[in-house]
N, C-alpha and C. Protein backbone atom coordinates (compact mmCIF):
# COMPACT_ATOMS: atom_id res chain seq x y z
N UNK A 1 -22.44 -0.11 12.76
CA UNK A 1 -21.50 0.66 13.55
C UNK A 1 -20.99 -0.22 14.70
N UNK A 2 -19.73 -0.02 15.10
CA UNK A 2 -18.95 -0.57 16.31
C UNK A 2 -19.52 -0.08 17.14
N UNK A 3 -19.79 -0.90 18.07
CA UNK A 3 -19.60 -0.16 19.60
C UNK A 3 -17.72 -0.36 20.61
N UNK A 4 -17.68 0.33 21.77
CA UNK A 4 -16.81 0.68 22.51
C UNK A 4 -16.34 -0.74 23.37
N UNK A 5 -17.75 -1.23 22.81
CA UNK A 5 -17.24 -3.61 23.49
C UNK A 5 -16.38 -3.65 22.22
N UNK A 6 -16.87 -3.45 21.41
CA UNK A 6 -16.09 -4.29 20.08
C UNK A 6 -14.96 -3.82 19.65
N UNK A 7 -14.48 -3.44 20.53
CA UNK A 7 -12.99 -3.00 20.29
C UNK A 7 -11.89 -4.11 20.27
N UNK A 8 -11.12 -4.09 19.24
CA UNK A 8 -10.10 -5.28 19.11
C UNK A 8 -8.77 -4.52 19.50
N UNK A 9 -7.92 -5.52 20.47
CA UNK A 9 -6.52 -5.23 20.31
C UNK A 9 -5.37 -6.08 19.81
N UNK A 10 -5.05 -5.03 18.57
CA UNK A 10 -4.24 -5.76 17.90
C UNK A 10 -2.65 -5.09 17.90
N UNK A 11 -1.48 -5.95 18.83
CA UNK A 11 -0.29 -5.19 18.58
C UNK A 11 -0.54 -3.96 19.06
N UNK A 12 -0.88 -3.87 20.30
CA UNK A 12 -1.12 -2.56 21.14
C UNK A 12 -2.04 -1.60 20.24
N UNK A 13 -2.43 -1.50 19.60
CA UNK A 13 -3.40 -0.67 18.70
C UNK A 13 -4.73 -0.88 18.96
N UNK A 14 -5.32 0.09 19.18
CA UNK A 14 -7.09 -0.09 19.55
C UNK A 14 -7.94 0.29 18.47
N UNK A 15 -8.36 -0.48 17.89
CA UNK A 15 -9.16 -0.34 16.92
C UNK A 15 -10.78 -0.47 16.74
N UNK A 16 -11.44 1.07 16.28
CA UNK A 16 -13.13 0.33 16.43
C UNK A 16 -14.19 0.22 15.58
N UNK A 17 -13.25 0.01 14.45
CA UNK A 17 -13.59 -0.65 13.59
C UNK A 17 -12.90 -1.51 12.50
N UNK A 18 -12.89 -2.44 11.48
CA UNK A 18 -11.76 -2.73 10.95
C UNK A 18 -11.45 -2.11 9.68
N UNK A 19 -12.33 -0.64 9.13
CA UNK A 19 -11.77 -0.14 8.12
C UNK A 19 -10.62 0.58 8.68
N UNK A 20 -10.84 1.36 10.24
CA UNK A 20 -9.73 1.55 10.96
C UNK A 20 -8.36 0.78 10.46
N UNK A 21 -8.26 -0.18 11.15
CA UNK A 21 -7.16 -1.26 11.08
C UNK A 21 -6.98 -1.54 9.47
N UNK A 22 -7.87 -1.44 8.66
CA UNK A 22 -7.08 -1.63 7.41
C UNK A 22 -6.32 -0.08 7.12
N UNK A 23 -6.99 1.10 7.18
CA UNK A 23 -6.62 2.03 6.60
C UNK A 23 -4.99 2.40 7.49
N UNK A 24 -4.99 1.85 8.81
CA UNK A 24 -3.64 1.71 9.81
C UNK A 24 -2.82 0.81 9.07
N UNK A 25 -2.93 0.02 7.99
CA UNK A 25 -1.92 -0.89 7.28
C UNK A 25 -1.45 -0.21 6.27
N UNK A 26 -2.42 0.49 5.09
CA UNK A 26 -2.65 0.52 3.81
C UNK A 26 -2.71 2.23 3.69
N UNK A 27 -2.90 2.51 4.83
CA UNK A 27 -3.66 4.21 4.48
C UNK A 27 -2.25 5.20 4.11
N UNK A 28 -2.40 6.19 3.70
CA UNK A 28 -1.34 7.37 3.28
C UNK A 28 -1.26 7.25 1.99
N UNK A 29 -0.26 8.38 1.82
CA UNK A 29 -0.41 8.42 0.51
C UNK A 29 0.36 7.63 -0.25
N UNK A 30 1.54 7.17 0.11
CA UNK A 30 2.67 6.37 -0.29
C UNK A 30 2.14 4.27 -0.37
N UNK A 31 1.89 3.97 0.44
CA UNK A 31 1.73 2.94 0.88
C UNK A 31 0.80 2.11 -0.65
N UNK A 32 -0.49 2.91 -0.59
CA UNK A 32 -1.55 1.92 -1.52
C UNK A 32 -0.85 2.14 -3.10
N UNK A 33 0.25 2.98 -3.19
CA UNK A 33 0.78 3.39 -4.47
C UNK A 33 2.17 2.39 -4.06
N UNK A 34 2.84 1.87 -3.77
CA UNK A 34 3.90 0.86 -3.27
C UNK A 34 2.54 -0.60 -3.65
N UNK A 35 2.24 -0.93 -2.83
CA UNK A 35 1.34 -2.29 -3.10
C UNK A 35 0.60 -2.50 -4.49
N UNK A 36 0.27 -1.48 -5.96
CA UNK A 36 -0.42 -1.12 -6.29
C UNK A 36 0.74 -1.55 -7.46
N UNK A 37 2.15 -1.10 -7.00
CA UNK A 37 3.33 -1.31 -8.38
C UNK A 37 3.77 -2.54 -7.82
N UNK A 38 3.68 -3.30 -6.55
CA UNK A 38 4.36 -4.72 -6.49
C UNK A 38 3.32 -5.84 -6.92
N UNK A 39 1.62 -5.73 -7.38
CA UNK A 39 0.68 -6.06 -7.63
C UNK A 39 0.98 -7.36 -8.44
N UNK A 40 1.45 -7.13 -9.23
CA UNK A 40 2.03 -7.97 -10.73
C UNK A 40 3.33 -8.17 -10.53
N UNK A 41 4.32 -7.56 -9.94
CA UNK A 41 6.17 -7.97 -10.08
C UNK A 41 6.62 -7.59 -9.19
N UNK A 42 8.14 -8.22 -9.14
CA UNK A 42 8.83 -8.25 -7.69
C UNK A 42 9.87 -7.67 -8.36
N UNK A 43 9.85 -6.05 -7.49
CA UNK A 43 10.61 -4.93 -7.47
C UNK A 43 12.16 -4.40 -6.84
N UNK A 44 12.60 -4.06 -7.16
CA UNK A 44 13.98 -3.77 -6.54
C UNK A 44 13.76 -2.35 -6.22
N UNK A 45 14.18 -1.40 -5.06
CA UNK A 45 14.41 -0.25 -4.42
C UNK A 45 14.04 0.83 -5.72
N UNK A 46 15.64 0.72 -6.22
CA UNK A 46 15.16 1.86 -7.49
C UNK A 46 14.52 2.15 -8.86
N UNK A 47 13.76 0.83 -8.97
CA UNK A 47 13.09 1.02 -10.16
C UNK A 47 11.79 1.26 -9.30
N UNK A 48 11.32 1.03 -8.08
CA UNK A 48 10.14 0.82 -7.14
C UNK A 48 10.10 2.55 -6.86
N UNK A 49 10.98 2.83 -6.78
CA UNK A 49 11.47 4.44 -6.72
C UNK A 49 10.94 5.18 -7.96
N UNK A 50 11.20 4.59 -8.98
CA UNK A 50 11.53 5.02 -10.34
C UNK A 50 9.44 5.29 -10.56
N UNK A 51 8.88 4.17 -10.56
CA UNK A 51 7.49 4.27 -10.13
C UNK A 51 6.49 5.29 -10.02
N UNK A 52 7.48 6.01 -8.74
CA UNK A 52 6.48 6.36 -8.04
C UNK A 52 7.12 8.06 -7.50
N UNK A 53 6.87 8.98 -8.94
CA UNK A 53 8.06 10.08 -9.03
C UNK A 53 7.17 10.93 -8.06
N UNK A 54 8.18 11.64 -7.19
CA UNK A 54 7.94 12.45 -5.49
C UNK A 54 8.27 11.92 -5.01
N UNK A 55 7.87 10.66 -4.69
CA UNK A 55 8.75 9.84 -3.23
C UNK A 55 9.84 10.01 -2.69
N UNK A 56 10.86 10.46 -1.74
CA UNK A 56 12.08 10.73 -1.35
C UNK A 56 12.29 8.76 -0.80
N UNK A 57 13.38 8.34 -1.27
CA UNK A 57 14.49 7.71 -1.06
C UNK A 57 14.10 7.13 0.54
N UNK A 58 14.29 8.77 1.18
CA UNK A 58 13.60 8.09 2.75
C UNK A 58 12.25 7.91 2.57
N UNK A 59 11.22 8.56 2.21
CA UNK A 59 9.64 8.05 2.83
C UNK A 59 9.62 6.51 2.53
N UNK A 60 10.40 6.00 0.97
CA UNK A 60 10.07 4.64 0.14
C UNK A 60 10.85 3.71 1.29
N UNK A 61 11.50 3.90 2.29
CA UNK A 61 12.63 2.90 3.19
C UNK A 61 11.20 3.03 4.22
N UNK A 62 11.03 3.83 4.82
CA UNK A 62 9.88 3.73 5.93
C UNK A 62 8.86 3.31 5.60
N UNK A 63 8.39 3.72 4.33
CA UNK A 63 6.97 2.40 3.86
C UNK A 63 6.98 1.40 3.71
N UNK A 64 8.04 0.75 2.78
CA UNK A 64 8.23 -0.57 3.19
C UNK A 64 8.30 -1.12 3.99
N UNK A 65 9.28 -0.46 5.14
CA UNK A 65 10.13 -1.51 6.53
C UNK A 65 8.86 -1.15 7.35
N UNK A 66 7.10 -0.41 7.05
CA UNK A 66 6.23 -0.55 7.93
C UNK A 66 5.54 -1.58 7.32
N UNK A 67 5.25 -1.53 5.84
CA UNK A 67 4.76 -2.82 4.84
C UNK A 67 5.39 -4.16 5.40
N UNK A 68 6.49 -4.15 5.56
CA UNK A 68 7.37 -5.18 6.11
C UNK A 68 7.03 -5.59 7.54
N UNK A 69 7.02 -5.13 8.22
CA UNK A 69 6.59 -4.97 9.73
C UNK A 69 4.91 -5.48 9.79
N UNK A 70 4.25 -5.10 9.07
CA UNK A 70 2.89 -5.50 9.08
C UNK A 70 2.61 -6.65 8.16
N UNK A 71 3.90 -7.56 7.85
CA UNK A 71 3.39 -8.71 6.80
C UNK A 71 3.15 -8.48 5.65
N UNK A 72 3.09 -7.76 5.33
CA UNK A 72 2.56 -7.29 3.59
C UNK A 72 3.77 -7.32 2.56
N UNK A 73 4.10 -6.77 2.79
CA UNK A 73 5.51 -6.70 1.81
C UNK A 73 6.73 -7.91 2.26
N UNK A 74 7.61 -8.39 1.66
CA UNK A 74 8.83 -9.44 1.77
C UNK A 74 9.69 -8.46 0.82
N UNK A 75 11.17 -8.37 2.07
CA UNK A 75 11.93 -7.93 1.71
C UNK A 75 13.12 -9.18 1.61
N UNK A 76 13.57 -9.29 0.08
CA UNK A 76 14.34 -10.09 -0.02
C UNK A 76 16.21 -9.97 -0.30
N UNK A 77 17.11 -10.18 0.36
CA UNK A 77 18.52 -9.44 0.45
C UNK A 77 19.56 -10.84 -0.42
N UNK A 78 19.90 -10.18 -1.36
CA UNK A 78 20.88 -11.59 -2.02
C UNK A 78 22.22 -11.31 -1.95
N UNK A 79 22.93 -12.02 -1.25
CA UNK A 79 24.80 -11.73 -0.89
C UNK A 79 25.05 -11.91 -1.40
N UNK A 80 25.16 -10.54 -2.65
CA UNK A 80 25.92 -9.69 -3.77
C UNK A 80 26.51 -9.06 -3.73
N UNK A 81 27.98 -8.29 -4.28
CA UNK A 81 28.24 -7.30 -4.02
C UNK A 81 28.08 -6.19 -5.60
N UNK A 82 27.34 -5.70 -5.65
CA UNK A 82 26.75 -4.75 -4.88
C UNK A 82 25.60 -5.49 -3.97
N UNK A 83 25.15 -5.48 -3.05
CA UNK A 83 24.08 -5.99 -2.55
C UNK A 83 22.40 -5.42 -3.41
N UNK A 84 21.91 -6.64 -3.67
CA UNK A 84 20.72 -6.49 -4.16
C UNK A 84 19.39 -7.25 -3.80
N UNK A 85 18.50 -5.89 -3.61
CA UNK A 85 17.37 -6.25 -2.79
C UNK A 85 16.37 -6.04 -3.55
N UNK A 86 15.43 -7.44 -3.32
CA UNK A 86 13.71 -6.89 -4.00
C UNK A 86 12.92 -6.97 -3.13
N UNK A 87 11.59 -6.66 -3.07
CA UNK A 87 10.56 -6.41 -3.12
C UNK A 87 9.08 -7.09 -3.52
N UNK A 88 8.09 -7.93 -2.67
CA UNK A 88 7.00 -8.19 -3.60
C UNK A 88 6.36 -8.36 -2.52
N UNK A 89 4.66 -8.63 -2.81
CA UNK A 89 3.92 -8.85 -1.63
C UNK A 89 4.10 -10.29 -1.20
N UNK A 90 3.48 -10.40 -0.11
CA UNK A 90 3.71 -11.92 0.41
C UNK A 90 2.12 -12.36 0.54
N UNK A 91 2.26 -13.93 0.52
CA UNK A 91 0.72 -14.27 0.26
C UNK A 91 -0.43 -13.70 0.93
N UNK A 92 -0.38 -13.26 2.49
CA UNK A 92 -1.11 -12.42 3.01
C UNK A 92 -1.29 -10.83 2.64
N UNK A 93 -0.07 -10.30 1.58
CA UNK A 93 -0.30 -8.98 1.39
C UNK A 93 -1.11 -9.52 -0.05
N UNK A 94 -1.03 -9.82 -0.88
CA UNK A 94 -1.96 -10.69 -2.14
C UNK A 94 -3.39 -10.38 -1.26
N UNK A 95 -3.90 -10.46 -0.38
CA UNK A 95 -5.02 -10.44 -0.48
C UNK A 95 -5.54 -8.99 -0.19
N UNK A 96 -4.62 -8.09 0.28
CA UNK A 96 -5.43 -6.23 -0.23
C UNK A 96 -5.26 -6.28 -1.98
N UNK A 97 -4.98 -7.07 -2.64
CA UNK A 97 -4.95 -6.86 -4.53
C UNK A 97 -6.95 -6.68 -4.53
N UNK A 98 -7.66 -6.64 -4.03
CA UNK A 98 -8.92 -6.86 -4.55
C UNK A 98 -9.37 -5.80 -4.25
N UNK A 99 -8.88 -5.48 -2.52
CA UNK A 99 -8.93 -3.39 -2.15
C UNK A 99 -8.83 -2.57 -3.01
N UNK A 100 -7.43 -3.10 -3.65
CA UNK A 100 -7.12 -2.08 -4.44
C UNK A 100 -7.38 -2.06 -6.00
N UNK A 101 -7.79 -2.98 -6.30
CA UNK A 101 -8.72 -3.16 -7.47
C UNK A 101 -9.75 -1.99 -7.38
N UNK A 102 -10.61 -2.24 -6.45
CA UNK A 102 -11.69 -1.66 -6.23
C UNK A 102 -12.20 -0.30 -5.75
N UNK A 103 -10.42 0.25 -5.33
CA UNK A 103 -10.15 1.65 -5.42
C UNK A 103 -9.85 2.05 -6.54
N UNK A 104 -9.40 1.35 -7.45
CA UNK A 104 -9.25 1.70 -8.52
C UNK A 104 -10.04 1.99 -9.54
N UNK A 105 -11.17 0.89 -9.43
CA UNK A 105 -12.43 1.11 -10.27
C UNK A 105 -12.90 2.77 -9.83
N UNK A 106 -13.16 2.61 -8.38
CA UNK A 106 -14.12 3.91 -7.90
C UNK A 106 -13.38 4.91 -8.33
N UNK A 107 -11.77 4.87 -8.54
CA UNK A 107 -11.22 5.88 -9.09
C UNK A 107 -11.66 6.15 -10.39
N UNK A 108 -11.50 5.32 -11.65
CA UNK A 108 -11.83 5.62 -12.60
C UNK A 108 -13.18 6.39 -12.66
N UNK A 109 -14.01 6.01 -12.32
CA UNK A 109 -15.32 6.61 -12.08
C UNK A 109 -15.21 7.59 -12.05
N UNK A 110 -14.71 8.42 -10.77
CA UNK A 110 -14.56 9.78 -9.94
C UNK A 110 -14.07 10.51 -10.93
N UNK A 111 -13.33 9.99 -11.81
CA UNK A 111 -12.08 10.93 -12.69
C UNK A 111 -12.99 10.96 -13.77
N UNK A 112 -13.82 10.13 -14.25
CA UNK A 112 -14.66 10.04 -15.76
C UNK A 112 -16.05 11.43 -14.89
N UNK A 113 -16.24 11.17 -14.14
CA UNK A 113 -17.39 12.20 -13.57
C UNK A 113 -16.78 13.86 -13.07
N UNK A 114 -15.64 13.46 -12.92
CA UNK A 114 -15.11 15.12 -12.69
C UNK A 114 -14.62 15.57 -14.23
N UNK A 115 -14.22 14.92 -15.27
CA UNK A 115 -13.87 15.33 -16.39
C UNK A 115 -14.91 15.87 -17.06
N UNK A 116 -16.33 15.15 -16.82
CA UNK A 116 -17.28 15.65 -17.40
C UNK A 116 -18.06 16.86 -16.71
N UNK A 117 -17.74 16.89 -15.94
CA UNK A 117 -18.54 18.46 -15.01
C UNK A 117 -17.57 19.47 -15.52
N UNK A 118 -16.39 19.13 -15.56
CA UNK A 118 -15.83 19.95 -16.70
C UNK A 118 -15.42 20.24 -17.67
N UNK A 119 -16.00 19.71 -18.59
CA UNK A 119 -16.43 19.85 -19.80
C UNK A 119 -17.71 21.13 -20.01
N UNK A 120 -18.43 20.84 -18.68
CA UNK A 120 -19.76 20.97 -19.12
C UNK A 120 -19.65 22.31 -18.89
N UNK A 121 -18.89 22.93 -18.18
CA UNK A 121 -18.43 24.37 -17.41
C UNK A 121 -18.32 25.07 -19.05
């Protein structure tokens, strides 16, 4: 456990612990499902959209441009007309790929153990 010394400030944010500060990068519901489809390929707006069906148009602009803002994501703009933009992690966002690996495993799990409690019903 942290104590109230070990408090880090990062970018005006007080953090006291660093699952804190990760889950302040990565946390919601949108975000680990965005990093999760740029994992493997570099995405453009509406197929990144296309993904990830619920998302409104606006929440997917504010997750990124905070993904963006926190280093994780690279937003790339090519002077096209139509203008066309992608999407992918940048070498520092590459390294939550192992987070989310490993949410993923515990997911599978959770879902193989709730399928079977109901079954068993």
């Amino acid at each position: 456990m942290f104590t109230q010394n070990e408090i880090t400030d990062t970018d005006n944010c007080n953090y006291i612990c660093p699952v804190e500060a990760t889950l302040d990068v990565i946390g919601g519901k949108w975000k680990p499902l965005i990093l999760w489809q740029l994992k493997d390929e570099i995405l453009r707006f509406n197929s990144l959209q296309q993904t990830l069906p619920g998302i409104s148009p606006k929440m997917l602009t504010k997750q990124l441009r905070e993904l963006e803002k926190d280093g994780i994501v690279k937003r790339e703009m090519y002077p096209e007309i139509p203008p066309r933009v992608e999407y992918s992690l940048t070498d520092f966002g590459r390294t939550i790929i192992p987070v989310l690996e490993a949410l993923a495993q515990w997911g599978f799990g959770y879902m193989d153990s709730v399928r079977i409690e109901y079954e068993e019903q």
